[in-house]
C-alpha atoms as a PDB file:
ATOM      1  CA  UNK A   1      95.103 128.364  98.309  1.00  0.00           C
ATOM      2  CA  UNK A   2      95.070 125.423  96.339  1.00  0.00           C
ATOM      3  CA  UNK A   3      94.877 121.662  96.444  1.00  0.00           C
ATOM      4  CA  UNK A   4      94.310 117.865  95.099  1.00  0.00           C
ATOM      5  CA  UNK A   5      91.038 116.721  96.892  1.00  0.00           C
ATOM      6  CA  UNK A   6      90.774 112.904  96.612  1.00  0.00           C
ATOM      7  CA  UNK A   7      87.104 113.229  95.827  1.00  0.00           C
ATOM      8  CA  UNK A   8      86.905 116.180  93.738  1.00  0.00           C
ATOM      9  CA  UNK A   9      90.219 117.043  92.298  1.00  0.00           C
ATOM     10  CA  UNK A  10      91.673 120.620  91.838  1.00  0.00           C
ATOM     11  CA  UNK A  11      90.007 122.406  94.534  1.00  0.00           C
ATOM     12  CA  UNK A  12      90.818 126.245  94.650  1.00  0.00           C
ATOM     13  CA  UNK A  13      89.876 129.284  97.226  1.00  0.00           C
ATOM     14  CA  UNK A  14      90.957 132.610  96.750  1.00  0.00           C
ATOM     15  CA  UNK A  15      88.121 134.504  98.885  1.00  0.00           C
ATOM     16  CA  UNK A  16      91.044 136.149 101.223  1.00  0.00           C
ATOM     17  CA  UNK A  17      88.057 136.216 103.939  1.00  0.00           C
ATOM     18  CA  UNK A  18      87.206 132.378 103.510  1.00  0.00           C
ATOM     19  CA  UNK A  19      91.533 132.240 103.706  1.00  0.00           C
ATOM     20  CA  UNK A  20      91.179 133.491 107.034  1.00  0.00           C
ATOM     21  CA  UNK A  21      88.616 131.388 108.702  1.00  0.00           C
ATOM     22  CA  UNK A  22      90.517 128.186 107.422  1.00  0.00           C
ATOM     23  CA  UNK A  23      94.263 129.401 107.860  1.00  0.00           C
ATOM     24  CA  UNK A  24      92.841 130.010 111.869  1.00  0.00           C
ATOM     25  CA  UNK A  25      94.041 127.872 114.472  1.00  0.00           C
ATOM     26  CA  UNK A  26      90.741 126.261 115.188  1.00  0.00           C
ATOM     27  CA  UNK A  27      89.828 125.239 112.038  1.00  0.00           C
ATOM     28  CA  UNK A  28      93.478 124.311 111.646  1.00  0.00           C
ATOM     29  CA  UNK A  29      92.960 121.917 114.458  1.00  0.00           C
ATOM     30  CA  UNK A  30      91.091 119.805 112.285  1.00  0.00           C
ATOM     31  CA  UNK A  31      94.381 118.535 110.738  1.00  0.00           C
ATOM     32  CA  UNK A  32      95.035 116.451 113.367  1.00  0.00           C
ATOM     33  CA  UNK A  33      91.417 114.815 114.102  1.00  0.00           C
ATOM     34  CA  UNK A  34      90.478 112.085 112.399  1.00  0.00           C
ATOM     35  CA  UNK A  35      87.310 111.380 110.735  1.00  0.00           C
ATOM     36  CA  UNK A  36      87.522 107.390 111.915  1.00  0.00           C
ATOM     37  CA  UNK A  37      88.832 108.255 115.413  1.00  0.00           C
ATOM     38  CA  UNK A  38      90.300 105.351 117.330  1.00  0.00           C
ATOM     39  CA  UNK A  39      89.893 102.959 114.318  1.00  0.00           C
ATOM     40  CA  UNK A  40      92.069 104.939 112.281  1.00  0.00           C
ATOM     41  CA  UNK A  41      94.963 103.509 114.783  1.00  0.00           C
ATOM     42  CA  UNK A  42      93.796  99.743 113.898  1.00  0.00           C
ATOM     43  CA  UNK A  43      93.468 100.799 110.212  1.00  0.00           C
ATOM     44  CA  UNK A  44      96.033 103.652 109.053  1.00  0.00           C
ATOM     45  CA  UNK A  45      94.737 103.459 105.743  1.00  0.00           C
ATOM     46  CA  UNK A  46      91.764 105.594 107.158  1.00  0.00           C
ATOM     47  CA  UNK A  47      93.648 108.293 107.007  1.00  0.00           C
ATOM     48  CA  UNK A  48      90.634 111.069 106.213  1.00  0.00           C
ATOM     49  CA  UNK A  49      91.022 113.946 108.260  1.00  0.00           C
ATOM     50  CA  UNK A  50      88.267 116.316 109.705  1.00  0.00           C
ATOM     51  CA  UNK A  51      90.077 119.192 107.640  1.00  0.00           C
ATOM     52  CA  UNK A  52      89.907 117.413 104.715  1.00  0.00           C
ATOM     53  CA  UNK A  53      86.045 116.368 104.992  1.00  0.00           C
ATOM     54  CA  UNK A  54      85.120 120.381 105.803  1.00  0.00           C
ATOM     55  CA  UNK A  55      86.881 121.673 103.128  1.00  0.00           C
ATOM     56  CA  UNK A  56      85.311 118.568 100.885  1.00  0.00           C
ATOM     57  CA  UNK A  57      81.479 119.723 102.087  1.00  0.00           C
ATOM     58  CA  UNK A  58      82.449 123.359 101.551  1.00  0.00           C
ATOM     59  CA  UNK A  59      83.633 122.186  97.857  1.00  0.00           C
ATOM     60  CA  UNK A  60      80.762 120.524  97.270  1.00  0.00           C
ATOM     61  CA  UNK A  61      78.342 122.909  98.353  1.00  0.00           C
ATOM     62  CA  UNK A  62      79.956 125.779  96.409  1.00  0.00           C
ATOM     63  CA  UNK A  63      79.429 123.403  93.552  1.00  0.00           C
ATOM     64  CA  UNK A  64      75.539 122.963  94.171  1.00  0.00           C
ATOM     65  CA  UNK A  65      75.293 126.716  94.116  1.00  0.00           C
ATOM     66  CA  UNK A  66      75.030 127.159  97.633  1.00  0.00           C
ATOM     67  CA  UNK A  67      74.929 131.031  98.951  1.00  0.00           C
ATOM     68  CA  UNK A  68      78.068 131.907 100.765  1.00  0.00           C
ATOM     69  CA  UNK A  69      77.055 131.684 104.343  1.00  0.00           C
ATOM     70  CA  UNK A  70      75.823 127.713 103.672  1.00  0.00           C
ATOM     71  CA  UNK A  71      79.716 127.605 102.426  1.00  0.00           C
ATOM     72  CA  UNK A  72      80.673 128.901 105.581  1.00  0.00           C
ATOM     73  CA  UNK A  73      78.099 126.614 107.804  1.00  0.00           C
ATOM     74  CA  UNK A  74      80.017 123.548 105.556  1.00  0.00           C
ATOM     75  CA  UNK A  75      83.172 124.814 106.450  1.00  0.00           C
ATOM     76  CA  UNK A  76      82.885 125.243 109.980  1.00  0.00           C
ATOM     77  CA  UNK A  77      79.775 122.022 110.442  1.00  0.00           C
ATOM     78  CA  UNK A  78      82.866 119.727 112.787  1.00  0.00           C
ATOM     79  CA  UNK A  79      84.663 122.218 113.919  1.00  0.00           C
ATOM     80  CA  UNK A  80      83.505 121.424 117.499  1.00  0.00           C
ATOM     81  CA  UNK A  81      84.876 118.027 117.303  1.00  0.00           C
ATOM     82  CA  UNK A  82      86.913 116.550 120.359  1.00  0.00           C
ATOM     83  CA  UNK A  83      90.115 114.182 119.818  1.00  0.00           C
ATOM     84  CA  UNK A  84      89.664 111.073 117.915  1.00  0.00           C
ATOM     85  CA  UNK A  85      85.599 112.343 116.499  1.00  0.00           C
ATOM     86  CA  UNK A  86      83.267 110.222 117.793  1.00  0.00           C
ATOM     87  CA  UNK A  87      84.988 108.486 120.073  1.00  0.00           C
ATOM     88  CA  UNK A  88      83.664 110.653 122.777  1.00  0.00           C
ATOM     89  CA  UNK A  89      79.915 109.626 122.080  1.00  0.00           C
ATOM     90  CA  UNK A  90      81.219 106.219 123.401  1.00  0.00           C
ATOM     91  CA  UNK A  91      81.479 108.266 127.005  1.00  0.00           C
ATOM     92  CA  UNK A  92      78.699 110.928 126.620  1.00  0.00           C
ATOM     93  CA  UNK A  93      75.781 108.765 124.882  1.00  0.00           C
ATOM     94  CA  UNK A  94      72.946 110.089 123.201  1.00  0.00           C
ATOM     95  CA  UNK A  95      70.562 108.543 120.240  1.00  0.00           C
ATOM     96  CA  UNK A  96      72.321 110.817 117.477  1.00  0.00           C
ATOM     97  CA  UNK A  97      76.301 110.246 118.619  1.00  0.00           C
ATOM     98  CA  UNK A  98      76.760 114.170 118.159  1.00  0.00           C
ATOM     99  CA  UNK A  99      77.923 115.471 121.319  1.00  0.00           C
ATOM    100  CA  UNK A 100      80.062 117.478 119.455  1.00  0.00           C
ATOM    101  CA  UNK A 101      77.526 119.762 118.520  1.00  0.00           C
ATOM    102  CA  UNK A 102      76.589 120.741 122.005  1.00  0.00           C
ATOM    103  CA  UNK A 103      80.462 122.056 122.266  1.00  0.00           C
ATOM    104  CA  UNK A 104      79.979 123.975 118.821  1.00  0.00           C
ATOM    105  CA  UNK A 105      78.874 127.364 120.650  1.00  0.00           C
ATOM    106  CA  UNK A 106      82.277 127.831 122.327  1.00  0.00           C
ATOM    107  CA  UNK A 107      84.180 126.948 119.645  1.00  0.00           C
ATOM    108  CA  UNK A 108      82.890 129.459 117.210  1.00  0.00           C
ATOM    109  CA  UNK A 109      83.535 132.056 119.626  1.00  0.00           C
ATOM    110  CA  UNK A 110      86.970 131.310 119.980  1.00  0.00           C
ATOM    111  CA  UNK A 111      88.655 134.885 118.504  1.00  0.00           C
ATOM    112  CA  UNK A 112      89.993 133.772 115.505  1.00  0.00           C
ATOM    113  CA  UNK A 113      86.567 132.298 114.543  1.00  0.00           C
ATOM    114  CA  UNK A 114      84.667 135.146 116.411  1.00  0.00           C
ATOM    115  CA  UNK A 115      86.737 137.502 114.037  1.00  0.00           C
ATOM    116  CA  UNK A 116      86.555 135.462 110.645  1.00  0.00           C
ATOM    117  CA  UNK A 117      82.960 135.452 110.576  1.00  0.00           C
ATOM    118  CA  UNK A 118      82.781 139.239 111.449  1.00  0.00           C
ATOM    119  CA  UNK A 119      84.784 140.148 108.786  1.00  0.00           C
ATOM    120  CA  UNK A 120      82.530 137.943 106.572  1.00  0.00           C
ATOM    121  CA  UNK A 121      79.452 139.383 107.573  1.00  0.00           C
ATOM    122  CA  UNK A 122      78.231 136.666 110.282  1.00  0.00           C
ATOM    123  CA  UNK A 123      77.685 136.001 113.708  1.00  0.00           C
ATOM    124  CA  UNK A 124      78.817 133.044 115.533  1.00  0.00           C
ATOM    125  CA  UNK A 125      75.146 132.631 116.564  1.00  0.00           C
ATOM    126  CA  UNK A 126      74.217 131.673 112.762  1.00  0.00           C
ATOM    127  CA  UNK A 127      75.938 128.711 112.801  1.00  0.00           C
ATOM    128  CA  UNK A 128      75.085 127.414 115.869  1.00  0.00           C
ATOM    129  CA  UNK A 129      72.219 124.879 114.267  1.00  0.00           C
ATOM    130  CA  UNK A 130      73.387 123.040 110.926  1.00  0.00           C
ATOM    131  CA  UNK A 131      69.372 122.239 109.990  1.00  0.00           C
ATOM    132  CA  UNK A 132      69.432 125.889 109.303  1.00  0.00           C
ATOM    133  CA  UNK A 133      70.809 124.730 106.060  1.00  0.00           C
ATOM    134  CA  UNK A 134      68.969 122.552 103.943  1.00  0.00           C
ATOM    135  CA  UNK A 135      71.865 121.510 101.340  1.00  0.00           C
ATOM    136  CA  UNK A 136      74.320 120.809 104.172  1.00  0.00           C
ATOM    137  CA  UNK A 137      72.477 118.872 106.535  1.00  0.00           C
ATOM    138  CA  UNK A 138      69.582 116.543 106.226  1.00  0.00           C
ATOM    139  CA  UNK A 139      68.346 113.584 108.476  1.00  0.00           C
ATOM    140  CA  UNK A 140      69.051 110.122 107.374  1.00  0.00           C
ATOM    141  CA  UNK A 141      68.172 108.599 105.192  1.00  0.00           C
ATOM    142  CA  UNK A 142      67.930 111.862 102.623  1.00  0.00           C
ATOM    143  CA  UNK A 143      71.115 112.800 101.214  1.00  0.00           C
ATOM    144  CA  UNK A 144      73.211 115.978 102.223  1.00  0.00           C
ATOM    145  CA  UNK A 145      76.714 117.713 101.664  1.00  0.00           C
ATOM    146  CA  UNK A 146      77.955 116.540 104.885  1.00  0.00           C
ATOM    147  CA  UNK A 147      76.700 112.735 104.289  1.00  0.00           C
ATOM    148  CA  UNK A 148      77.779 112.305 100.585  1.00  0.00           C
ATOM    149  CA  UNK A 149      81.234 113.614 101.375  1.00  0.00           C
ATOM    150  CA  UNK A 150      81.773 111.848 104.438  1.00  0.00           C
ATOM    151  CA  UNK A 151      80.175 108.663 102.475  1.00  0.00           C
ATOM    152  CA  UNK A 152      82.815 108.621  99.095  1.00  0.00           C
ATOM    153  CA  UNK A 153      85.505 110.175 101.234  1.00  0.00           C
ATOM    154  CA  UNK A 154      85.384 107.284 103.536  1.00  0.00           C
ATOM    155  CA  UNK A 155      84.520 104.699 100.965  1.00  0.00           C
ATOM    156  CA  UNK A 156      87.626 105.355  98.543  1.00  0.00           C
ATOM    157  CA  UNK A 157      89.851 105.666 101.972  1.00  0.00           C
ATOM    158  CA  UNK A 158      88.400 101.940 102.814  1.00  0.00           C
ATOM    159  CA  UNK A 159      88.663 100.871  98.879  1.00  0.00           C
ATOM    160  CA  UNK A 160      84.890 100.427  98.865  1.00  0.00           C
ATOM    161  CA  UNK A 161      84.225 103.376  96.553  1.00  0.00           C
ATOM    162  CA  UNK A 162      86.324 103.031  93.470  1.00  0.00           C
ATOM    163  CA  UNK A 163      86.769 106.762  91.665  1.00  0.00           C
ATOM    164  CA  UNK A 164      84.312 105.446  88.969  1.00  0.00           C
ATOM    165  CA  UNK A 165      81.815 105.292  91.443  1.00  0.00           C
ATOM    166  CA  UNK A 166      82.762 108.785  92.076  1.00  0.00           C
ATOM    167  CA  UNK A 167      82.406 110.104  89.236  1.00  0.00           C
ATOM    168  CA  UNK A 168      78.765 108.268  88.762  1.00  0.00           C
ATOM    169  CA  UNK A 169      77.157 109.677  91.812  1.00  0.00           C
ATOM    170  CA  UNK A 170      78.814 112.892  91.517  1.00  0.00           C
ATOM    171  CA  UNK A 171      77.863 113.188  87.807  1.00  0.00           C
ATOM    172  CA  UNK A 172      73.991 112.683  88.925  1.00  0.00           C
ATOM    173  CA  UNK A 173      73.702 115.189  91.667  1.00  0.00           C
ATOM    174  CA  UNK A 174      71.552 117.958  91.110  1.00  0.00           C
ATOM    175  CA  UNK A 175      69.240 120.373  93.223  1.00  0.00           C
ATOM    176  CA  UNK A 176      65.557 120.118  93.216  1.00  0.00           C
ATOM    177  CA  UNK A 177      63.538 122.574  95.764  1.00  0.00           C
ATOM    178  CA  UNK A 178      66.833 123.020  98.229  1.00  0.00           C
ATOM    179  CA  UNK A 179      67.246 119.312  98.245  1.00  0.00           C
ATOM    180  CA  UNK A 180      69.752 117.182  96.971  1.00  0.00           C
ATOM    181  CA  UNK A 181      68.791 114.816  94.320  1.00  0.00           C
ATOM    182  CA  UNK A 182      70.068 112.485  92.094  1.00  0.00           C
ATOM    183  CA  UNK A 183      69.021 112.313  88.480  1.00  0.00           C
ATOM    184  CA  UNK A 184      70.324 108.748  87.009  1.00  0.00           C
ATOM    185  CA  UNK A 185      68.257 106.066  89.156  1.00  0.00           C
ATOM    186  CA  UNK A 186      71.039 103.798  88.625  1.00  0.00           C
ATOM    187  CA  UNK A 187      73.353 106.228  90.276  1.00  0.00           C
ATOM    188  CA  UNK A 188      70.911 106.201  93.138  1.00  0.00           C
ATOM    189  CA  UNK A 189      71.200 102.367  93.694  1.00  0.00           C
ATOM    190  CA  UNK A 190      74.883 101.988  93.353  1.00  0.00           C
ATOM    191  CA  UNK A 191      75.011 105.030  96.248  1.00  0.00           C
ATOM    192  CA  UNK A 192      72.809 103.188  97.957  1.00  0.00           C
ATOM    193  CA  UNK A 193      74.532  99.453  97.586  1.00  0.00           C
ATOM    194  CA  UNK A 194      78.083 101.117  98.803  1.00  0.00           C
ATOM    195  CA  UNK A 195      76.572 102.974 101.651  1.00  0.00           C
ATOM    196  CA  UNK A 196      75.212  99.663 102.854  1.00  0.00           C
ATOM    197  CA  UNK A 197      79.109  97.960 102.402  1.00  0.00           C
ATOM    198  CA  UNK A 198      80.467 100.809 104.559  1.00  0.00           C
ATOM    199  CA  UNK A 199      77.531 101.234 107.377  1.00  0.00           C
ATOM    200  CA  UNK A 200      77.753  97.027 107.627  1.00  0.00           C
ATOM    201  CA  UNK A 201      81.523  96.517 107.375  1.00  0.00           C
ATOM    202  CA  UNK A 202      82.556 100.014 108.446  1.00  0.00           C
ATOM    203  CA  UNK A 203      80.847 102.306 110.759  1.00  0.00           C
ATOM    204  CA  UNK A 204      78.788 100.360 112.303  1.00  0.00           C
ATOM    205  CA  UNK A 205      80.506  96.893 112.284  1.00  0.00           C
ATOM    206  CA  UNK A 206      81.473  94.485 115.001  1.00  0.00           C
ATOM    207  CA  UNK A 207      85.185  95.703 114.609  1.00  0.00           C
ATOM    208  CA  UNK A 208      84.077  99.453 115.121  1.00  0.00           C
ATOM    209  CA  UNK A 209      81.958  98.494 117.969  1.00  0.00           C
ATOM    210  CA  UNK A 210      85.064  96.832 119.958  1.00  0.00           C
ATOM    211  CA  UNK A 211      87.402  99.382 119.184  1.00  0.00           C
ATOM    212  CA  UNK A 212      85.224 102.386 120.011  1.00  0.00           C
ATOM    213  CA  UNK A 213      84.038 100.607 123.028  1.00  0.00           C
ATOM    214  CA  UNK A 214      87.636  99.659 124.618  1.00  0.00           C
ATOM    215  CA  UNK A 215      88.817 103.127 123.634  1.00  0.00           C
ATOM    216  CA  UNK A 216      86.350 104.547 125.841  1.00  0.00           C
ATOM    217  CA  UNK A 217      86.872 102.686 128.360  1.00  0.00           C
ATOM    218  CA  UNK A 218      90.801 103.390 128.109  1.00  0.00           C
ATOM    219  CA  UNK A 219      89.566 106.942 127.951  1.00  0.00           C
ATOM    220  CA  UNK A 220      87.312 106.735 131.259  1.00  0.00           C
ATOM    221  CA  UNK A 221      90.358 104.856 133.034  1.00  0.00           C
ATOM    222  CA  UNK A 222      92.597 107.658 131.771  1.00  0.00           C
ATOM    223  CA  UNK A 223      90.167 110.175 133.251  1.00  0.00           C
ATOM    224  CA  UNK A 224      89.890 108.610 136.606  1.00  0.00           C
ATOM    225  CA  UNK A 225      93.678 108.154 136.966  1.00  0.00           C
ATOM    226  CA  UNK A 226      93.859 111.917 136.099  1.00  0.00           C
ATOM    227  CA  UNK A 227      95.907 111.342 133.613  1.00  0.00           C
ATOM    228  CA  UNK A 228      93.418 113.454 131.021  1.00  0.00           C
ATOM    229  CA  UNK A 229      91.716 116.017 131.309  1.00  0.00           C
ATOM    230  CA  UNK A 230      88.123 117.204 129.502  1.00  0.00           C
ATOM    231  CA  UNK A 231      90.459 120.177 127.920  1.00  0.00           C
ATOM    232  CA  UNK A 232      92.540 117.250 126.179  1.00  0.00           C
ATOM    233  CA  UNK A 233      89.927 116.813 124.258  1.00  0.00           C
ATOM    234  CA  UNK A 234      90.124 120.015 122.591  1.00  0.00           C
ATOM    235  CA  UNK A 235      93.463 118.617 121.912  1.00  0.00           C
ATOM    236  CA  UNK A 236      94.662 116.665 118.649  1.00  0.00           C
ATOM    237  CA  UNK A 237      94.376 112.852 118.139  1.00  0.00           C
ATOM    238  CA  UNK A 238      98.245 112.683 118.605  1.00  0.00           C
ATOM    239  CA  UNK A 239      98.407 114.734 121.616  1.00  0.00           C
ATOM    240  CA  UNK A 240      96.160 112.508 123.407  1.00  0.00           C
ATOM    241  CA  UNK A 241      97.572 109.162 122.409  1.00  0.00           C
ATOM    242  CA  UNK A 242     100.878 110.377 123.766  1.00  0.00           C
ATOM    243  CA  UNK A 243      99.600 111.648 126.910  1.00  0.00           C
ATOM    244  CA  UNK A 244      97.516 108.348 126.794  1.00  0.00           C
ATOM    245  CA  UNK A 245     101.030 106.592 126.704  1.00  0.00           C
ATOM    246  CA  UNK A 246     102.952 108.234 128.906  1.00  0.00           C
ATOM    247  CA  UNK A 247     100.499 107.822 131.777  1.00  0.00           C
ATOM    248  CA  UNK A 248     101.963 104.482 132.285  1.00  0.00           C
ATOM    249  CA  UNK A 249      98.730 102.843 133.349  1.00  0.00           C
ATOM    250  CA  UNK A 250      98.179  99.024 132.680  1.00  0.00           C
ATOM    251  CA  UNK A 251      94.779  99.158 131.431  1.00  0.00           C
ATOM    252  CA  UNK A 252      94.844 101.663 129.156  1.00  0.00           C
ATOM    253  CA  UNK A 253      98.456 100.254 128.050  1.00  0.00           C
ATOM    254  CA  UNK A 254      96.744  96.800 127.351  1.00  0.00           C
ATOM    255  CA  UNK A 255      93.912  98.504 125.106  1.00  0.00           C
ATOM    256  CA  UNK A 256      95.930 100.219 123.049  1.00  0.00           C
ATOM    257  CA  UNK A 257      98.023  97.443 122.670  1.00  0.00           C
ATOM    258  CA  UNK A 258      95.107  95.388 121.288  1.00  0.00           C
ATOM    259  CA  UNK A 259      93.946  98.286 119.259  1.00  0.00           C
ATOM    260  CA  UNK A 260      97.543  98.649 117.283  1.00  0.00           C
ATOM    261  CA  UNK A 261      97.798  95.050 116.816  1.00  0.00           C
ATOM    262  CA  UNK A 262      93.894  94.486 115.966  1.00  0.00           C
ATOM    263  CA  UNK A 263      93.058  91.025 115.648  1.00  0.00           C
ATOM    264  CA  UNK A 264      89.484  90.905 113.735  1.00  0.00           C
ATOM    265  CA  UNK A 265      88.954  87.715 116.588  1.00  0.00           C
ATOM    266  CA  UNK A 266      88.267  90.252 119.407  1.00  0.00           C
ATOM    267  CA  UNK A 267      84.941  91.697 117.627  1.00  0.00           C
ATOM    268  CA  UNK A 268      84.037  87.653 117.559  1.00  0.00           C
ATOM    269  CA  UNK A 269      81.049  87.318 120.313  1.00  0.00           C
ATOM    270  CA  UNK A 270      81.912  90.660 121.592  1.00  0.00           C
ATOM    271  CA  UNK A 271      78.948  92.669 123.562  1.00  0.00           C
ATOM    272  CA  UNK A 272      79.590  96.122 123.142  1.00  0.00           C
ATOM    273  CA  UNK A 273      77.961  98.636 125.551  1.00  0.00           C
ATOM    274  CA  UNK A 274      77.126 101.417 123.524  1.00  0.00           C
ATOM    275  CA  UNK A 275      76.230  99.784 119.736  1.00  0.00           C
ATOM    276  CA  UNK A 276      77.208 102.578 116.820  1.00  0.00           C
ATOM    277  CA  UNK A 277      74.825 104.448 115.203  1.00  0.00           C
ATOM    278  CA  UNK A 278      73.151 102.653 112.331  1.00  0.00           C
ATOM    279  CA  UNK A 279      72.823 104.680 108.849  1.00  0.00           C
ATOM    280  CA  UNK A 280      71.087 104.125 105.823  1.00  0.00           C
ATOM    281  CA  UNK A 281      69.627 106.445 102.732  1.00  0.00           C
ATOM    282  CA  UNK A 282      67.458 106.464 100.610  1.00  0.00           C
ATOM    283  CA  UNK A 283      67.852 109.389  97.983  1.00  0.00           C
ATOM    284  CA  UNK A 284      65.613 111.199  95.823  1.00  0.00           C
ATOM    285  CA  UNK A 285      65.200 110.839  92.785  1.00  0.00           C
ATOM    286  CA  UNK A 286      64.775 113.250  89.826  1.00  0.00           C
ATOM    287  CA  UNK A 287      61.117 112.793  88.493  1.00  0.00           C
ATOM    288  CA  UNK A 288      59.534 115.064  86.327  1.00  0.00           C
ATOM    289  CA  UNK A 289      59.841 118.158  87.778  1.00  0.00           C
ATOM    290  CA  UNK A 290      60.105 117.260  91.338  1.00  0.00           C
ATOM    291  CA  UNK A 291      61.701 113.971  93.211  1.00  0.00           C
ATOM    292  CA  UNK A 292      60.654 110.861  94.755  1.00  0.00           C
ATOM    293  CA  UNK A 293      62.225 108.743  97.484  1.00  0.00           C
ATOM    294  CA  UNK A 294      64.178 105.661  95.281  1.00  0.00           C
ATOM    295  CA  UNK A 295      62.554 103.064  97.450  1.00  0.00           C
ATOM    296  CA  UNK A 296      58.947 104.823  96.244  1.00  0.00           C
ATOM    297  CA  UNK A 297      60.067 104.056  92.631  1.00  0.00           C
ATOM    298  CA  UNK A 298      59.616 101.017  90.509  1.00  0.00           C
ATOM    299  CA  UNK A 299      62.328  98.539  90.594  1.00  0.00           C
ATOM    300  CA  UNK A 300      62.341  98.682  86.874  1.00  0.00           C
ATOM    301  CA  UNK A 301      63.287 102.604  86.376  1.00  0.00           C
END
């Protein structure tokens, strides 16, 4: 298997086991959910799949050195994710917005995932918890697989991260005590700078707030009407928008309608009920032979 990853390039697999866990129907599934969930209908040029982003951590993390059953963990870290990503975290709140990962459990024992893993050597129950792996997943506001893929991936979908950036940031990674650093302090500011741009115009701006907000409540009208169901979530984006559709019911017909034909003037003195989640980082830096947090270095350096 072989392909052209927008961040990375020529991206090949040939580990016939890997093959199997990704050619399975559940990670399959991932084809069809978008990483920008409802705001990908607003903004089609958001077109970054969940696929895409787990084979783009898995990438990454196989070029950090990372043993293979962090690959796998990267691989399989959204595979739990419901219909249009985070939307749901608009209906089921919680501080982090990651109620996806209390559905992980049954999704890696589904039997094609159940089996994959066997015949790699794993159990479902080892990738239950993603802080298991250090290179994969780290709290904001340190930098991880997950958050640096998810962060250029998104940028040069949105035209905030130009492929020169890219290759910058990329160029200055490096691994310092299981922790992803950067080595160039100059590539640590301009990372910093554009994650700003896209947690302030992006995922966590007024326009995201209205359309993650009115989505859910389409969703919870949809829901009450019976027209969905919680196993529609388990479902693809597309699945649920048509079912979403051809329920026929006013409100969620006038949402949508507002959501296709975004107008930036309904975020303007809008009062969302559940605000996104606010990100920042703050990445180490190489010095010496350890690392420091860039905001703990002088501005000069």
């Amino acid at each position: 298997m072989q392909w052209h990853d927008r961040v990375y390039g020529h991206v090949q697999l040939d580990d016939p086991d890997l093959l199997a866990l990704v050619e399975g129907p559940t990670f399959q599934r991932l084809r069809g959910i978008r990483q920008a969930g409802p705001s990908a209908i607003a903004f089609p040029f958001k077109n970054v799949s969940r696929y895409e982003h787990s084979l783009g951590v898995f990438t990454l993390l196989r070029s950090l050195g990372a043993d293979r059953r962090e690959q796998v963990a990267g691989l399989l870290h959204d595979v739990s994710h419901t219909a249009f990503s985070h939307a749901v975290d608009f209906l089921v709140t919680s501080a982090e917005q990651d109620h996806h990962e209390s559905l992980k459990p049954q999704f890696l024992h589904r039997p094609d995932v159940a089996e994959s893993l066997d015949r790699l050597g794993y159990a479902p129950e080892d990738f239950y918890d993603d802080s298991r792996y250090p290179l994969l997943e780290r709290p904001l506001p340190w930098l991880c697989a997950d958050r640096l893929d998810y962060f250029l991936r998104d940028g040069m979908a949105c035209q905030v991260v130009r492929r020169g950036d890219v290759a910058k940031i990329l160029g200055a990674v490096a691994v310092v005590d299981s922790t992803i650093v950067l080595d160039d302090p100059a590539a640590a500011r301009l990372a910093v700078r554009l994650f700003e741009v896209m947690n302030r115009d992006w995922w966590a701006s007024g326009v995201e707030a209205y359309i993650y907000n009115e989505f859910a409540d389409a969703l919870r009208a949809a829901f009450s009407a019976g027209a969905l169901s919680e196993g529609d979530l388990f479902r693809e984006d597309d699945e649920v928008l048509a079912k979403l559709d051809a329920a026929r019911i006013p409100e969620v017909d006038a949402v949508l309608g507002r959501i296709r034909r975004f107008d930036p003037a309904y975020a303007v003195g809008y009062s969302p009920k559940t605000a996104p989640k606010q990100r920042r980082i703050d990445p180490p830096v190489v010095e010496g032979a350890g690392f420091r947090r860039l905001s703990e270095m002088s501005a000069g350096r």
